[in-house]
Protein backbone atom coordinates (compact mmCIF):
# COMPACT_ATOMS: atom_id res chain seq x y z
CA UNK A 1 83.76 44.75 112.18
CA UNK A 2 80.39 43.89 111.13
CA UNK A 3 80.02 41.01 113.24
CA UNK A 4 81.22 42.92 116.55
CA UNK A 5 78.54 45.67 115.34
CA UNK A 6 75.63 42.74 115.19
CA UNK A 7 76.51 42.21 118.30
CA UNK A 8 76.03 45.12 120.36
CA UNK A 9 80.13 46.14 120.39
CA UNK A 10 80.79 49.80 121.26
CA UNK A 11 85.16 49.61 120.66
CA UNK A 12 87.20 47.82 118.05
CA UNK A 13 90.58 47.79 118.56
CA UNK A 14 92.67 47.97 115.33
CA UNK A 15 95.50 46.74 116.67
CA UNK A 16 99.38 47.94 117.14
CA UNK A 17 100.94 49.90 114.35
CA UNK A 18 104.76 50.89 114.41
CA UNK A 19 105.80 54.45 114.44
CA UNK A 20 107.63 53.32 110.97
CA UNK A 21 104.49 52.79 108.80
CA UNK A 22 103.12 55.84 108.63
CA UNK A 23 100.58 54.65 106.05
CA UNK A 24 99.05 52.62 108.09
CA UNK A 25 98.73 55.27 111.14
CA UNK A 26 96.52 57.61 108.66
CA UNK A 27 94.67 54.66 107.31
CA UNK A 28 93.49 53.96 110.95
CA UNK A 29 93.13 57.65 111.97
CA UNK A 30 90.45 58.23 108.61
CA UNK A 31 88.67 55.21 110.33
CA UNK A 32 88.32 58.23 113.60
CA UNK A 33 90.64 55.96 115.43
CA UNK A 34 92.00 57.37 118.73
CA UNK A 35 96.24 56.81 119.08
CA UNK A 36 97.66 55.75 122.58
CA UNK A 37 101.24 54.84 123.01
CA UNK A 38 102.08 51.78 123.82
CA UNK A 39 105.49 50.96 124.91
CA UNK A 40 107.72 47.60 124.25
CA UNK A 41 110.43 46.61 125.97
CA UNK A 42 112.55 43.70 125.47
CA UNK A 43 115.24 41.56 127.52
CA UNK A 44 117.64 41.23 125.60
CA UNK A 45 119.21 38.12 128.09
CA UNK A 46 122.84 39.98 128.99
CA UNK A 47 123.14 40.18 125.46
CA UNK A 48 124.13 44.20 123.85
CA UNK A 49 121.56 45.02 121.15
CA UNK A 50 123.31 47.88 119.71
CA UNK A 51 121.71 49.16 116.35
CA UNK A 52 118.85 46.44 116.57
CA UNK A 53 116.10 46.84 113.60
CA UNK A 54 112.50 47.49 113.46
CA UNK A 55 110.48 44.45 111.17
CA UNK A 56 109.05 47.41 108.86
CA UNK A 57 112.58 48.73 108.14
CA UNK A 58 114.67 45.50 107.74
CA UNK A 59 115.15 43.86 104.54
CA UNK A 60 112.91 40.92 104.09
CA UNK A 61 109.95 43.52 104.98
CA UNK A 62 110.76 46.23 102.43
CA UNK A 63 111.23 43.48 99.45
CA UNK A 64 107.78 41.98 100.72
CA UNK A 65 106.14 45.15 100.25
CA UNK A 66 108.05 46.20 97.09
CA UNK A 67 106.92 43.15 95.80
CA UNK A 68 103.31 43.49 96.70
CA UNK A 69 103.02 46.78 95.43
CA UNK A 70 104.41 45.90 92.16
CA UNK A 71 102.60 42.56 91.25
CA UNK A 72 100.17 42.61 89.45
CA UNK A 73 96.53 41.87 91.25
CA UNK A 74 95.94 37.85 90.31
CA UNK A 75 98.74 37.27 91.79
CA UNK A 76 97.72 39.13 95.30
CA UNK A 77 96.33 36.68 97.16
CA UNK A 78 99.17 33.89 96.70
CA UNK A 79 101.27 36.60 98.38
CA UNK A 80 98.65 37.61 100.87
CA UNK A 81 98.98 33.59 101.73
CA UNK A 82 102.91 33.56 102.08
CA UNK A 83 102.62 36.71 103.80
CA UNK A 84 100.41 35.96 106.14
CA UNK A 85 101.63 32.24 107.01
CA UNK A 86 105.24 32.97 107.12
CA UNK A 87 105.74 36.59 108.14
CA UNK A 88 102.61 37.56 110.54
């Protein structure tokens, strides 16, 4: 952010955050953020998606973030590595 102030930048874009994290949404919104919705639709290729799940409510994502909210903070940025090379 500090670079794209340096250089004369009037709009940062946070990015995309799912209707399912919540925390996130009022993290952006105390930065004065404005919300838009933005749609997604998939193809699903003739195949029926019935019941399909969102990433911040399946399984692998909820132990991720248990397990970043309990450990302890050395121990942060090896997750913050996995996390980010494996899951983003």
């Amino acid at each position: 952010m500090t670079l794209a102030c340096t250089k004369g930048y009037k709009i940062y874009d946070f990015g995309r955050t799912s209707i399912h994290n919540p925390t996130l949404m009022d993290f952006k919104k105390r930065w004065g953020t404005t919300g838009v919705d933005l749609y997604t639709f998939y193809n699903d290729c003739g195949e029926n998606r019935i019941g399909t799940v969102s990433r911040e409510t399946s399984l692998p994502y909820r132990l991720m973030r248990y397990m970043c909210q309990k450990s302890p903070d050395p121990v942060q940025p090896m997750l913050s590595r996995f996390c980010y090379r494996h899951l983003g």
